[in-house]
C-alpha atoms as a PDB file:
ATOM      1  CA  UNK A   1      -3.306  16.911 -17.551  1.00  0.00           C
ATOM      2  CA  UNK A   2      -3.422  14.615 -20.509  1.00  0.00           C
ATOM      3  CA  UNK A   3      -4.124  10.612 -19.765  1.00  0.00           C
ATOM      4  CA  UNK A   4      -0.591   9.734 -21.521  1.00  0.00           C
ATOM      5  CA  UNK A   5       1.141  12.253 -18.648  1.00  0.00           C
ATOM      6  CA  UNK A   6      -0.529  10.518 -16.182  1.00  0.00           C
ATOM      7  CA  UNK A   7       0.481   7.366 -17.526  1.00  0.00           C
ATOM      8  CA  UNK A   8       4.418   8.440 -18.256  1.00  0.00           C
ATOM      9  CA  UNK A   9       4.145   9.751 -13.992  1.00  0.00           C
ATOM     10  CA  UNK A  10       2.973   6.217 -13.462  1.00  0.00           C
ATOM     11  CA  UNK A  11       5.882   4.279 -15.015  1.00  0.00           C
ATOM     12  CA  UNK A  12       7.776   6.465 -13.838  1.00  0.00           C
ATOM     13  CA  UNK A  13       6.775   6.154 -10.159  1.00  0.00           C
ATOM     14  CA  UNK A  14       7.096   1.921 -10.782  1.00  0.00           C
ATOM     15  CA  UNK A  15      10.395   2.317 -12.200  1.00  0.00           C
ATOM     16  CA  UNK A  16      11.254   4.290  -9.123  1.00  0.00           C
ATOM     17  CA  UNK A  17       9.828   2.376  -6.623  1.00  0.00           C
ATOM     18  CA  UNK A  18      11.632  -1.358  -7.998  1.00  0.00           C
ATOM     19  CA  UNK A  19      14.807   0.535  -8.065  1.00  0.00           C
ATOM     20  CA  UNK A  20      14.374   1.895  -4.710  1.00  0.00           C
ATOM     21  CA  UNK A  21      13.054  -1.543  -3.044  1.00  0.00           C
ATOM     22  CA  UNK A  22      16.343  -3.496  -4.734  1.00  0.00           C
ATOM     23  CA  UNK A  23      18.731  -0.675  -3.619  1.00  0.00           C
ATOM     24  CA  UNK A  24      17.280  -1.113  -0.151  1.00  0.00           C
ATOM     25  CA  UNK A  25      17.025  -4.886  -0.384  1.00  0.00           C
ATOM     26  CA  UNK A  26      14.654  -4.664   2.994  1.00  0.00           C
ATOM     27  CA  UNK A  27      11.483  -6.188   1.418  1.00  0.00           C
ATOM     28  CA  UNK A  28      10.296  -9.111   2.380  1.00  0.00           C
ATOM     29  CA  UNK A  29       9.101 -12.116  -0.046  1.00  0.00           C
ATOM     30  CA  UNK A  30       5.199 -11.388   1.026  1.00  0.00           C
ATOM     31  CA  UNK A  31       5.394  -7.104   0.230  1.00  0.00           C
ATOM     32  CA  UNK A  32       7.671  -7.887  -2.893  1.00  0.00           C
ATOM     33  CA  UNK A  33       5.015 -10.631  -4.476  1.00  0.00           C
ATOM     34  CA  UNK A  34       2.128  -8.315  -3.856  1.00  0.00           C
ATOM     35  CA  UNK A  35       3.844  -5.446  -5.384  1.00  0.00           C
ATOM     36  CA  UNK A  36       4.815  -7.604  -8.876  1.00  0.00           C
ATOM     37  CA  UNK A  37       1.256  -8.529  -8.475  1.00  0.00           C
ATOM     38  CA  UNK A  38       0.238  -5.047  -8.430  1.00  0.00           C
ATOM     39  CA  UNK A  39       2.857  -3.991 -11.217  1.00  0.00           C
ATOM     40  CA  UNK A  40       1.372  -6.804 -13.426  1.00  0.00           C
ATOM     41  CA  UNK A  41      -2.297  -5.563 -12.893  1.00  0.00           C
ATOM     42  CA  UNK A  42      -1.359  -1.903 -13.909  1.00  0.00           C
ATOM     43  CA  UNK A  43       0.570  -2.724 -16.932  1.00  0.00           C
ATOM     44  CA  UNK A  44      -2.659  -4.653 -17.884  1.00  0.00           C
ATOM     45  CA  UNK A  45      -4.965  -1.781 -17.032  1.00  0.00           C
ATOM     46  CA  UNK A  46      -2.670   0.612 -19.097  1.00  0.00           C
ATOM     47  CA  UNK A  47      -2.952  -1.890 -22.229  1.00  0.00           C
ATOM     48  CA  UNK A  48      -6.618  -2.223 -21.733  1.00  0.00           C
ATOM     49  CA  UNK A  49      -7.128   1.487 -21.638  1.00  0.00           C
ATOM     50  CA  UNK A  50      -5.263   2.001 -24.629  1.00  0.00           C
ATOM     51  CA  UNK A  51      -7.683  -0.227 -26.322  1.00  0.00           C
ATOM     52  CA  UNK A  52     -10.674   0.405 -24.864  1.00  0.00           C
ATOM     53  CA  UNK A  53     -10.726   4.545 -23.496  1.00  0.00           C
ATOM     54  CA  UNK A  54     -13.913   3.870 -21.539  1.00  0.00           C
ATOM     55  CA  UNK A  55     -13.071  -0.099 -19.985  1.00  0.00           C
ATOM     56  CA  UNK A  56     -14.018  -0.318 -16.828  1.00  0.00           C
ATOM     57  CA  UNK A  57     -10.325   0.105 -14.504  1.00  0.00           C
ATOM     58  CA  UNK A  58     -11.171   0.794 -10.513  1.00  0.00           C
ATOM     59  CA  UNK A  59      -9.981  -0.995  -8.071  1.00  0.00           C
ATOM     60  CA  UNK A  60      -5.641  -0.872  -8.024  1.00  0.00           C
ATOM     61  CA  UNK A  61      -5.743   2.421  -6.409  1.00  0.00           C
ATOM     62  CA  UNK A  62      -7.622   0.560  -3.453  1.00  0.00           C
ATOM     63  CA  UNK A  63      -5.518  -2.335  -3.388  1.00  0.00           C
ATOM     64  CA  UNK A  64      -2.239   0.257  -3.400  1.00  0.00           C
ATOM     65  CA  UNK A  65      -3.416   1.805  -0.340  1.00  0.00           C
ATOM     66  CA  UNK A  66      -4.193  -1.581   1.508  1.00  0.00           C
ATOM     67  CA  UNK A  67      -0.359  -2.217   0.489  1.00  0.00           C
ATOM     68  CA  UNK A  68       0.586   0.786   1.877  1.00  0.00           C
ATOM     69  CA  UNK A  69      -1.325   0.228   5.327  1.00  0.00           C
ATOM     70  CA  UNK A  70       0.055  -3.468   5.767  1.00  0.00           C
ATOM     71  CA  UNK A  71       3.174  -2.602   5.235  1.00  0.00           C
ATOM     72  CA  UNK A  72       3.722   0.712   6.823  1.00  0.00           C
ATOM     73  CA  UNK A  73       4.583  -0.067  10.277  1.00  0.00           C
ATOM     74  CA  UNK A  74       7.531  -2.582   8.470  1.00  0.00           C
ATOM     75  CA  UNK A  75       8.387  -0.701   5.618  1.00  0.00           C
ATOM     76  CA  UNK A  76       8.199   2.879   6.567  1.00  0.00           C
ATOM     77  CA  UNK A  77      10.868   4.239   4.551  1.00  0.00           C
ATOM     78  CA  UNK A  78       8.793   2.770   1.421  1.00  0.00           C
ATOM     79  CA  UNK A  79       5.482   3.905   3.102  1.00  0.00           C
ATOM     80  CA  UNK A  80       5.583   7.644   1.235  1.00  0.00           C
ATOM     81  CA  UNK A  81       6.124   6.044  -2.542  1.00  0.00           C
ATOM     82  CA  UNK A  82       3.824   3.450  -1.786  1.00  0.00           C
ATOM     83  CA  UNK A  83       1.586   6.098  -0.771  1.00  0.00           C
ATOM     84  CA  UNK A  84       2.087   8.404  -3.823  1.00  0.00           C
ATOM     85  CA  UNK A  85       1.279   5.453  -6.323  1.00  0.00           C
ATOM     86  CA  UNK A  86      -1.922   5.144  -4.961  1.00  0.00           C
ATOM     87  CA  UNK A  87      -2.355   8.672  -4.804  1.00  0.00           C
ATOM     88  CA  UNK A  88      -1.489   8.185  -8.845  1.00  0.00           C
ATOM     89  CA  UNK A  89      -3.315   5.995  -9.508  1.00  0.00           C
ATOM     90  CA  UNK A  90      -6.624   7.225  -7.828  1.00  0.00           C
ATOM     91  CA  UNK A  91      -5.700  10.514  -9.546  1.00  0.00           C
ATOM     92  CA  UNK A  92      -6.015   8.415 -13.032  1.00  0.00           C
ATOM     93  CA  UNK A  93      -9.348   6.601 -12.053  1.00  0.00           C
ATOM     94  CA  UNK A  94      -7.870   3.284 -11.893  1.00  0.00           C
END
């Protein structure tokens, strides 16, 4: 699969997920900040890999699955995409 694929899956999957947490509207203040923060640090990974090919990017696939695990047992409609993104972005190396 070529990288800019992956990446078009990935903003995909975001755009997805925001729409799908503000038609639900059942987020609370605590999962919604962590997930901007978590939007933020992709977007910033992407543009950093489109500079640099080889910078160094781990880590947000971890943090996606500790989202996913906190929130589960409150969010469990949300638990699958949350799931998936990780699953994205582990796929990707990031």
């Amino acid at each position: 699969m070529r990288e800019e694929t992956r990446e078009d899956t990935l903003k995909a999957h975001l755009k997805a997920l925001h729409r799908s947490l503000e038609e639900r509207g059942e987020v609370d203040d605590e999962l919604e900040m962590l997930l901007r923060q978590l939007d933020g640090d992709i977007n910033k990974v992407l543009e950093r890999r489109a500079d640099d090919p080889d910078a160094n990017t781990y880590g947000l696939a971890s943090r996606s699955q500790e989202i996913t695990a906190r929130f589960a047992a409150r969010h469990p409609t949300l638990e699958p995409a949350l799931r998936q993104l990780g699953n994205i972005l582990a796929n990707m190396g990031i």
